[in-house]
N, C-alpha and C. Protein backbone atom coordinates (compact mmCIF):
# COMPACT_ATOMS: atom_id res chain seq x y z
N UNK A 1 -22.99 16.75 43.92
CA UNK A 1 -23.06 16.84 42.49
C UNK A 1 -21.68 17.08 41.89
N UNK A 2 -21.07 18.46 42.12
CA UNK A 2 -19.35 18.15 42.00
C UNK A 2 -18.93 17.08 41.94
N UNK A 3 -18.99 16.08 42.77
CA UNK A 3 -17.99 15.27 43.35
C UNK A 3 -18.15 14.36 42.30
N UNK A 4 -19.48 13.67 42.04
CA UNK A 4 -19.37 13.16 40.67
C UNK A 4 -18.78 13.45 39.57
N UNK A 5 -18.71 14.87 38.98
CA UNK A 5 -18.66 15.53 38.01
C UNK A 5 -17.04 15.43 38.24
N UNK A 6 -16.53 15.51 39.05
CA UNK A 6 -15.31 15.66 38.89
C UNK A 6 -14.65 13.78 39.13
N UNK A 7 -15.33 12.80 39.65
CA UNK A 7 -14.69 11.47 39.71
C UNK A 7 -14.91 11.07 38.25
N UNK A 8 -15.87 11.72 37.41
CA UNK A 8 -16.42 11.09 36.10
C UNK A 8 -14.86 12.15 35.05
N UNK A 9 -14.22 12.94 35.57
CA UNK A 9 -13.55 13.87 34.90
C UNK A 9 -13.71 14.68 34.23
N UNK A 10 -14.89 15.26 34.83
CA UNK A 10 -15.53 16.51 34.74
C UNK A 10 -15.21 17.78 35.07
N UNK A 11 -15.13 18.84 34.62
CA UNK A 11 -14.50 19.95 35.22
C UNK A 11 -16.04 20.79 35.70
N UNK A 12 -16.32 21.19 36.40
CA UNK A 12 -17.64 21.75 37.14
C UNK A 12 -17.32 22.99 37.66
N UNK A 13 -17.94 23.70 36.38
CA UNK A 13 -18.00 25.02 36.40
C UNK A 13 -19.26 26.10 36.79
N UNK A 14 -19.61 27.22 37.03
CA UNK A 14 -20.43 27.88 37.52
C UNK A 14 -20.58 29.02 36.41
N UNK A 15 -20.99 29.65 35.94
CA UNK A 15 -21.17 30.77 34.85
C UNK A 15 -22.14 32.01 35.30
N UNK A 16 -21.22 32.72 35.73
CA UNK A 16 -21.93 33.98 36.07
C UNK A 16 -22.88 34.95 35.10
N UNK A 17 -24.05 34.80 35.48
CA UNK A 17 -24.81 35.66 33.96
C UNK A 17 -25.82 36.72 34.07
N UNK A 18 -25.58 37.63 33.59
CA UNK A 18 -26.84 38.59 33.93
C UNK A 18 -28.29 38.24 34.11
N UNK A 19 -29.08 38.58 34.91
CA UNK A 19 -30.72 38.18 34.95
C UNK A 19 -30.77 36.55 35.36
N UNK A 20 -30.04 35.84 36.48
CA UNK A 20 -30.54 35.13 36.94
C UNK A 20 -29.70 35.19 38.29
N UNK A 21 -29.59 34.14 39.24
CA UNK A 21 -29.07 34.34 40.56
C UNK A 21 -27.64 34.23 41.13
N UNK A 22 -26.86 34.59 39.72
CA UNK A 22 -25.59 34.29 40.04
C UNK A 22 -25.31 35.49 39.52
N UNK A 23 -24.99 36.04 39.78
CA UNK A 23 -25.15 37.37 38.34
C UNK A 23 -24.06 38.81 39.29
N UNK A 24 -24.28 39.09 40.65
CA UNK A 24 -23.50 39.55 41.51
C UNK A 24 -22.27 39.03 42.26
N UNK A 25 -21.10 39.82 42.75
CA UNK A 25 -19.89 39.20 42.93
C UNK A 25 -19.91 38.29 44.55
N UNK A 26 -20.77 38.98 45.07
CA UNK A 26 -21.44 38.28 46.32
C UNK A 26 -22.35 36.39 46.11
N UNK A 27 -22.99 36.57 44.82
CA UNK A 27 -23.66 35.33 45.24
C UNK A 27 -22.57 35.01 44.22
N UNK A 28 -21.47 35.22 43.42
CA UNK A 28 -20.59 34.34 42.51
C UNK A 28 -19.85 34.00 43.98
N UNK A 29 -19.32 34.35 44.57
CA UNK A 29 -18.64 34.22 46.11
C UNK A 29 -19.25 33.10 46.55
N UNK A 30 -20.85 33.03 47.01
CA UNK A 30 -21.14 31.93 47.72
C UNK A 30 -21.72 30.55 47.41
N UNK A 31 -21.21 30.69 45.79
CA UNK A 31 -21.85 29.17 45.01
C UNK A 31 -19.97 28.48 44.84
N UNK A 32 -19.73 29.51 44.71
CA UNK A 32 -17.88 29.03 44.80
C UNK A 32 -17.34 28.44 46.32
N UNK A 33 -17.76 29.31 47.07
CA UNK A 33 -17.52 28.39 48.54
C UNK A 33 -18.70 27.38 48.78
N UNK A 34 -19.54 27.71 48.80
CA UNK A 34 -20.54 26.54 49.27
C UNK A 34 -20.55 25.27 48.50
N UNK A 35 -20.05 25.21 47.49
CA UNK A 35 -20.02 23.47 46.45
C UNK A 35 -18.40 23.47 46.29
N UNK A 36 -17.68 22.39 46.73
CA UNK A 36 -16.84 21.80 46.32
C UNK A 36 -16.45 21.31 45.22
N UNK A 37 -14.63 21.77 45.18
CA UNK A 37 -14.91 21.73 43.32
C UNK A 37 -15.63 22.33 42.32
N UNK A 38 -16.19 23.63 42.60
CA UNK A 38 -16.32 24.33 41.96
C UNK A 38 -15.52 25.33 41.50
N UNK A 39 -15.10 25.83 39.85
CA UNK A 39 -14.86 26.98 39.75
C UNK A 39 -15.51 27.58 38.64
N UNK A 40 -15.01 28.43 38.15
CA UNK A 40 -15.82 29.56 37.20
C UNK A 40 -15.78 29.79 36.16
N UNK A 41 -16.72 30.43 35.62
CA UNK A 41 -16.24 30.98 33.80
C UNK A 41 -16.77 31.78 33.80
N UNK A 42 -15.50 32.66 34.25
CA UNK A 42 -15.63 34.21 34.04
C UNK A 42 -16.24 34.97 32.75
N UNK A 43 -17.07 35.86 32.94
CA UNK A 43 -17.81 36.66 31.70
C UNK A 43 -17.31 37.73 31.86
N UNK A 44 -16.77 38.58 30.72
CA UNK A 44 -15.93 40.35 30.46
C UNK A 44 -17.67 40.73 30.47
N UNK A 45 -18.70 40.24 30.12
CA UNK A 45 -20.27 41.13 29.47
C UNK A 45 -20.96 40.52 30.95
N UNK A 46 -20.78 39.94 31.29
CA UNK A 46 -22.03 39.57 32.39
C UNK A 46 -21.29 40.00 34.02
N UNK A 47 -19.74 40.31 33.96
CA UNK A 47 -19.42 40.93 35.25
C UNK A 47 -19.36 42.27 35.09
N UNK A 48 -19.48 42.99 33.68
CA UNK A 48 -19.11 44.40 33.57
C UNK A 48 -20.52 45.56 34.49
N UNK A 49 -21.93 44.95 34.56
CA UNK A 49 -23.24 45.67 34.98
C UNK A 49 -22.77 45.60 36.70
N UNK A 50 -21.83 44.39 36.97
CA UNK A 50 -21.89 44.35 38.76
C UNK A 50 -20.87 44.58 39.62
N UNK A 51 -19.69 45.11 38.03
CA UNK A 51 -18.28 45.36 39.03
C UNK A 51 -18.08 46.07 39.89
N UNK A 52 -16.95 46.69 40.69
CA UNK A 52 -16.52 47.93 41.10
C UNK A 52 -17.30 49.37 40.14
N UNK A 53 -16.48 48.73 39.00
CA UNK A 53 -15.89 49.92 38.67
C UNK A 53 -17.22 50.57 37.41
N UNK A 54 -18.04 50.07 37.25
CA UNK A 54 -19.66 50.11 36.50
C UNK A 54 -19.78 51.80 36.86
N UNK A 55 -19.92 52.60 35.84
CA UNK A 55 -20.89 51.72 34.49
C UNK A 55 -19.17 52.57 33.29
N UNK A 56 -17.70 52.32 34.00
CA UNK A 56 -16.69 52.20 33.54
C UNK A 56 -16.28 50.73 32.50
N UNK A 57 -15.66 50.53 31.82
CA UNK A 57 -15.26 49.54 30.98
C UNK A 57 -13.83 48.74 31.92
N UNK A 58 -13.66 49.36 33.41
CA UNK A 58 -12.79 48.31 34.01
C UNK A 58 -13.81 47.15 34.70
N UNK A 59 -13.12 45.76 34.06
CA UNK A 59 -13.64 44.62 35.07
C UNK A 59 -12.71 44.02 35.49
N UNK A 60 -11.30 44.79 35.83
CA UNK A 60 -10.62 43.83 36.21
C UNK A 60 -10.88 43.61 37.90
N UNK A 61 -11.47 44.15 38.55
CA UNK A 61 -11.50 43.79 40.17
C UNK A 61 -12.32 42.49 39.85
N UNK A 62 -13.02 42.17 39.06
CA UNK A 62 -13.83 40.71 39.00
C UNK A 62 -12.84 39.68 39.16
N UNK A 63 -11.86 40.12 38.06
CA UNK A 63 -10.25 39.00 37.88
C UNK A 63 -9.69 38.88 39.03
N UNK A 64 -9.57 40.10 39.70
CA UNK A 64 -8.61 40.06 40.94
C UNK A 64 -9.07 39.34 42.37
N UNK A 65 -10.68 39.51 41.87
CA UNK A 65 -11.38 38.97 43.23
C UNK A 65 -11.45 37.09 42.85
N UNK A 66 -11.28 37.24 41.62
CA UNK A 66 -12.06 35.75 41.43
C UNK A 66 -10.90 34.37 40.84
N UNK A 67 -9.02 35.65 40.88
CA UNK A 67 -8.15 34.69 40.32
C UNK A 67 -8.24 33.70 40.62
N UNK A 68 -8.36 33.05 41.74
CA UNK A 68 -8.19 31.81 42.32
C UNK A 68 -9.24 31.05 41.96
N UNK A 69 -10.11 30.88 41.34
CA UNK A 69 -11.35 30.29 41.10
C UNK A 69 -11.81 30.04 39.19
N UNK A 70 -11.03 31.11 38.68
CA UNK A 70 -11.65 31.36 36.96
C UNK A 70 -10.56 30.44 36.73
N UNK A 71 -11.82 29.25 35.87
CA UNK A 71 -11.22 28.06 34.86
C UNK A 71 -11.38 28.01 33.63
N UNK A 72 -11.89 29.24 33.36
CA UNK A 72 -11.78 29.49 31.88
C UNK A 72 -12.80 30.57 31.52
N UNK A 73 -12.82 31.61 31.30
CA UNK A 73 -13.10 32.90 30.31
C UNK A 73 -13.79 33.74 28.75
N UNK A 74 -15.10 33.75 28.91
CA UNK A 74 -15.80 34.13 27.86
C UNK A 74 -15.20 35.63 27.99
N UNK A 75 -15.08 36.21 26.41
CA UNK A 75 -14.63 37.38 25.71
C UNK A 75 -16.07 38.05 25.52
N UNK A 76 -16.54 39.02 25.48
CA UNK A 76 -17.82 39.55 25.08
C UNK A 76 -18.05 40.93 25.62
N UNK A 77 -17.90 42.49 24.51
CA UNK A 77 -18.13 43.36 24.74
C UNK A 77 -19.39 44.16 25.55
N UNK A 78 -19.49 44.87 25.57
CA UNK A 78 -20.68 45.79 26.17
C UNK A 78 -20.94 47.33 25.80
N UNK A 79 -21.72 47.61 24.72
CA UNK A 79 -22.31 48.93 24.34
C UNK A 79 -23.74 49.63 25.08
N UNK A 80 -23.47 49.89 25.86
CA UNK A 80 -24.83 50.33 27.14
C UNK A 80 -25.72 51.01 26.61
N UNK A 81 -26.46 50.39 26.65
CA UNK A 81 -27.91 51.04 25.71
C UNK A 81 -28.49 52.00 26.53
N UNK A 82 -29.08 53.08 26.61
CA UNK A 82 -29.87 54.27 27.48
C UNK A 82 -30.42 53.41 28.68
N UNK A 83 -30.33 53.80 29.55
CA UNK A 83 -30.78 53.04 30.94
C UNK A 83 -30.72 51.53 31.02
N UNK A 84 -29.19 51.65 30.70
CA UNK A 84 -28.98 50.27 30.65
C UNK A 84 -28.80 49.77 32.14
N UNK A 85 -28.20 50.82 33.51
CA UNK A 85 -28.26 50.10 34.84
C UNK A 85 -29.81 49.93 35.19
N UNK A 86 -30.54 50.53 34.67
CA UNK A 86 -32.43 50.26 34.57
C UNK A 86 -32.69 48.82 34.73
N UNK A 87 -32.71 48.54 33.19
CA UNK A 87 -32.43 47.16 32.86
C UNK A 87 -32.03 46.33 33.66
N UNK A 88 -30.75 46.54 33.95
CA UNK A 88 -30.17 45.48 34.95
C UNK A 88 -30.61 45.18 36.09
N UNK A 89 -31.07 46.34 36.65
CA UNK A 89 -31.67 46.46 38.20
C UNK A 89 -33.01 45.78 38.27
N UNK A 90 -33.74 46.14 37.08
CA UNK A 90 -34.91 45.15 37.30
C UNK A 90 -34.96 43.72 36.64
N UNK A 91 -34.03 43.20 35.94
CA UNK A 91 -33.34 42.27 35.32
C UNK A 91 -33.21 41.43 37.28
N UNK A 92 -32.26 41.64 37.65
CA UNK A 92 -31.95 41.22 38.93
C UNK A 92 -33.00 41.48 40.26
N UNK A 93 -34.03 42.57 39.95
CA UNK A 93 -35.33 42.42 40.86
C UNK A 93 -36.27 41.02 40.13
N UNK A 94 -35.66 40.66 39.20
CA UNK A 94 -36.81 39.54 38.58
C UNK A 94 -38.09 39.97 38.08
N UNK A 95 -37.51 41.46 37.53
CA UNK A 95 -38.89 41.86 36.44
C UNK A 95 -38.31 41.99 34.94
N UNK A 96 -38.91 40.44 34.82
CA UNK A 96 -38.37 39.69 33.64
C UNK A 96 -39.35 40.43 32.16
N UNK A 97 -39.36 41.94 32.30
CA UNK A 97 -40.45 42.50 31.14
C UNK A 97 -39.94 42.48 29.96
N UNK A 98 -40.33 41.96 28.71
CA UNK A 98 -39.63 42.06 27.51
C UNK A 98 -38.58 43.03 27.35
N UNK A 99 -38.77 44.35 27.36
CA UNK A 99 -38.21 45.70 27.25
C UNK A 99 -36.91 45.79 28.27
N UNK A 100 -36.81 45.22 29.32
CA UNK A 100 -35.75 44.64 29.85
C UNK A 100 -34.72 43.90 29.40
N UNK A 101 -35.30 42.80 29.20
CA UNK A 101 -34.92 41.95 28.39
C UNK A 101 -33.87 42.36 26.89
N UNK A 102 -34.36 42.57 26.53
CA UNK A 102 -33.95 42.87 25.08
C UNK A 102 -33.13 44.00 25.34
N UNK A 103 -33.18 45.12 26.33
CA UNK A 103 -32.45 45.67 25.97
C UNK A 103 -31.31 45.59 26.63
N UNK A 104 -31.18 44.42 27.72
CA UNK A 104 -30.11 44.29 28.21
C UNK A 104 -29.00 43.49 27.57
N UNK A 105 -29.67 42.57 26.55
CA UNK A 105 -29.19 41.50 26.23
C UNK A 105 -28.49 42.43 24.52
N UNK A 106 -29.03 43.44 24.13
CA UNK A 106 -29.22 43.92 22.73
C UNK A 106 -27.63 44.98 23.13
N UNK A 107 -27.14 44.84 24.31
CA UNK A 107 -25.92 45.81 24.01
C UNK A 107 -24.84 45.23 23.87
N UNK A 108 -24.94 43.98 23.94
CA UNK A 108 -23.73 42.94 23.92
C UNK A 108 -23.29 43.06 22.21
N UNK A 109 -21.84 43.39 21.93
CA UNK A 109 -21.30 43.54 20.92
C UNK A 109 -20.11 42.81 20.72
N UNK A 110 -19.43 43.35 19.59
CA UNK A 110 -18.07 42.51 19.16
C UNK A 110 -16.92 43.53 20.02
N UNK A 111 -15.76 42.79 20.38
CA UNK A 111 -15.15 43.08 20.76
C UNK A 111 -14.60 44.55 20.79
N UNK A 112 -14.04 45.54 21.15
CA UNK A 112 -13.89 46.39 20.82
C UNK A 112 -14.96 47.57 20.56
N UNK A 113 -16.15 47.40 19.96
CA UNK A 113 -17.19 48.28 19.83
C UNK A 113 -17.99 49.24 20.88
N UNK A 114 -17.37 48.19 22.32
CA UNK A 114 -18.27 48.64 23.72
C UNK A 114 -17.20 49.64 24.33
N UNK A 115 -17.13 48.92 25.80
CA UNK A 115 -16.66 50.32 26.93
C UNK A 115 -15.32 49.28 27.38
N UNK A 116 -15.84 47.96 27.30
CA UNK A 116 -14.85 47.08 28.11
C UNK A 116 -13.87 47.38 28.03
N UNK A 117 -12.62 47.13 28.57
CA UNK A 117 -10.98 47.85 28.49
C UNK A 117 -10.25 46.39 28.44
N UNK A 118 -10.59 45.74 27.12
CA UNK A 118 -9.84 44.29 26.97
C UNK A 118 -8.07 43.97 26.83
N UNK A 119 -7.64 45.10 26.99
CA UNK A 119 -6.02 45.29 27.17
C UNK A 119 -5.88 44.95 28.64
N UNK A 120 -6.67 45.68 29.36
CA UNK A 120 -6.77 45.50 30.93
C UNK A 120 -6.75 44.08 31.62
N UNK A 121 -8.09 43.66 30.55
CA UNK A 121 -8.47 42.56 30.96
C UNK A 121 -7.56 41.35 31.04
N UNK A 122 -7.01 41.58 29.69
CA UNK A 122 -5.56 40.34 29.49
C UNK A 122 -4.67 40.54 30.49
N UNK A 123 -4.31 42.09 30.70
CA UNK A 123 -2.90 42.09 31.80
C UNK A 123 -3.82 41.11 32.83
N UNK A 124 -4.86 41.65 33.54
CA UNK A 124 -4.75 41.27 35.40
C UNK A 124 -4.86 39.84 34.58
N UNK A 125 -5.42 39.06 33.98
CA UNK A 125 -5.95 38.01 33.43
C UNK A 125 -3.91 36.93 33.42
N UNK A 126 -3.20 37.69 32.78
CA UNK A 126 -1.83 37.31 32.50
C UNK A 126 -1.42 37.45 34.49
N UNK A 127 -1.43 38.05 34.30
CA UNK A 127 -0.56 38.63 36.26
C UNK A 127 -1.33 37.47 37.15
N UNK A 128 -2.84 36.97 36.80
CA UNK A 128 -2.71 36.43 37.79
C UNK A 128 -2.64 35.02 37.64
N UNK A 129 -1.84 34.38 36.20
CA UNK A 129 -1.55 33.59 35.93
C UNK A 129 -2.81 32.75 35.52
N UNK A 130 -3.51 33.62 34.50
CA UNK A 130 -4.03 32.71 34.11
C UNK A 130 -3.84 31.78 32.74
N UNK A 131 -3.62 30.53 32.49
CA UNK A 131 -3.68 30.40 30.97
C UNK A 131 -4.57 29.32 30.22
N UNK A 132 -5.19 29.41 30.74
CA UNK A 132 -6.54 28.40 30.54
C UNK A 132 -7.02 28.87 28.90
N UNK A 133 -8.10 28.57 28.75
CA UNK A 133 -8.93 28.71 27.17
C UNK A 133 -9.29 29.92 27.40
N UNK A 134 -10.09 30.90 26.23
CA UNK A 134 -10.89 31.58 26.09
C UNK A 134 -11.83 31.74 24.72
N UNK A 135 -13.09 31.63 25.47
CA UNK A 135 -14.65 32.12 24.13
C UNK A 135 -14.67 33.15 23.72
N UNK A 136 -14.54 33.73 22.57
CA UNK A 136 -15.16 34.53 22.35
C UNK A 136 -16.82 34.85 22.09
N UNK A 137 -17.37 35.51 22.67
CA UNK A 137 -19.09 34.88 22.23
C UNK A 137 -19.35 36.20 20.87
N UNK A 138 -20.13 35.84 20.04
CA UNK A 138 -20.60 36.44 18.92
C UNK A 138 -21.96 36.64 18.84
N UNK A 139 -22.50 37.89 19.70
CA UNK A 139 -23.85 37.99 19.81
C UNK A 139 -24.14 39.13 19.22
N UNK A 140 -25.23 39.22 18.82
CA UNK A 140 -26.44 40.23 17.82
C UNK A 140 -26.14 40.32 16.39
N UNK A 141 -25.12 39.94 16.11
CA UNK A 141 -24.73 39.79 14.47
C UNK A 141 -25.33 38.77 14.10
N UNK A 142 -26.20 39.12 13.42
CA UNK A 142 -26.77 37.67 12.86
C UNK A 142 -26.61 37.86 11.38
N UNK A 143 -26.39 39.12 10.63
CA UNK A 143 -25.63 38.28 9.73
C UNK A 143 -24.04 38.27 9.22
N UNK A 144 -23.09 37.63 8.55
CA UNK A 144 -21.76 37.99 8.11
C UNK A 144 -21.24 37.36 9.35
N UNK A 145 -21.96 36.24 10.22
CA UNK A 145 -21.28 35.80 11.70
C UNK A 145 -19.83 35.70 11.42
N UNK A 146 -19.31 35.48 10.45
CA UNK A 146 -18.11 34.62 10.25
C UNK A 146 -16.98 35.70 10.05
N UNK A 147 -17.35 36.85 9.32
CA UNK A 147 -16.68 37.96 9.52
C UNK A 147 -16.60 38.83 11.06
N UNK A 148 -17.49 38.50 11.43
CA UNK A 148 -17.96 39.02 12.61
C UNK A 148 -16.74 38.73 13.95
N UNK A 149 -16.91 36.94 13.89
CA UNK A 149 -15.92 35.91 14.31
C UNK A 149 -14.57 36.29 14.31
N UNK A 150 -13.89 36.55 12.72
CA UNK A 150 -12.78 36.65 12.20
C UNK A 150 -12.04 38.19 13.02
N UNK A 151 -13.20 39.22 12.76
CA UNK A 151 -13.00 40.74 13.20
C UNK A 151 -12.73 40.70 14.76
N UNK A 152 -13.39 39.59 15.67
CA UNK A 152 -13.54 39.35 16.72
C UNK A 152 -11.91 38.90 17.06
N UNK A 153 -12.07 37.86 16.40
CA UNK A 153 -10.45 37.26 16.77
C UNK A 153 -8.86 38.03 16.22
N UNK A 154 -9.44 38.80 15.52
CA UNK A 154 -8.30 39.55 15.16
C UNK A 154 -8.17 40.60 16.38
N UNK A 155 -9.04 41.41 16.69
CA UNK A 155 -8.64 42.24 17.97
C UNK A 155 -8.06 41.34 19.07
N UNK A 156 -8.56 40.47 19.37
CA UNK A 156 -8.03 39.27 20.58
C UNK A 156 -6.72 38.91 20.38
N UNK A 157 -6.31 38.73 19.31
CA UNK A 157 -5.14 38.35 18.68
C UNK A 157 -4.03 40.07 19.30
N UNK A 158 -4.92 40.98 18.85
CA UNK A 158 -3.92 41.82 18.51
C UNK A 158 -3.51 42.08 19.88
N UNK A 159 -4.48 42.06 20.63
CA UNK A 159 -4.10 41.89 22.46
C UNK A 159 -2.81 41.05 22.68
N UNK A 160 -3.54 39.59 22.30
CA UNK A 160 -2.98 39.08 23.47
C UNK A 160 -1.06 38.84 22.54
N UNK A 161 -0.79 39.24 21.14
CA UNK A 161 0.72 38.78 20.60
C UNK A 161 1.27 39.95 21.13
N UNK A 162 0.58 40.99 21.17
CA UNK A 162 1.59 42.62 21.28
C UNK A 162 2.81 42.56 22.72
């Protein structure tokens, strides 16, 4: 499947995400070696529940483990809702219960608001040469998205010119 994807000039990426089977640094490990031509798009919100360094705001051992592989980088905070490793744990046992659900997905914030340590993130992110794109994702604001966006990219900004 790669191999197409990449003769067609495709870039074939893998996206690590909470609550399905890629979601730990172990099975992100063995979908990266086992398919050719694969690399990644690293998540700051979907590696922060499985890092080292949990239920801390460092994810940089994700960066360090995964430099060689991240082709590009979603931005996305994390505000841990009360038993939020709960959530996760049965999120990843595949007890897909609403109340799970929602509340795993309901702590994802704008930049800055959570635990993440996005200064951090840029250094190992810079050190290990990365300079590819980055998303910011804009989740649970549903309304003023655009301020939301703007507030978003201004902290990112203020990172990455300083």
């Amino acid at each position: 499947m790669s191999e197409a994807a990449v003769a067609a000039g495709v870039r074939p990426l893998i996206h690590h995400h909470g609550a399905t089977a890629v979601e730990q640094p172990d099975e992100i490990r063995h979908y990266l070696d086992a398919i050719d031509d694969l690399e990644l798009l690293w998540d700051t919100a979907h590696y922060y529940p499985y890092g080292e360094n949990f239920p801390e705001g460092d994810v940089t051992d994700g960066i360090e483990r995964f430099a060689d592989d991240i082709a590009y980088v979603h931005l996305k905070d994390v505000d841990p809702v009360k038993d939020f490793a709960a959530n996760r744990d049965a999120l990843s046992d595949a007890d897909f219960h609403l109340d799970n659900v929602i509340n795993y997905f309901r702590s994802f914030t704008d930049l800055g608001d959570g635990v993440i340590d996005f200064d951090a993130v840029y250094d190992a992110l810079s050190e290990a040469g990365y300079d590819g794109h980055y998303t910011i994702e804009i989740e649970n604001q549903t309304e003023r998205s655009l301020v939301h966006a703007k507030q978003n990219y201004d902290y990112w900004s203020a990172i990455t010119d300083a």
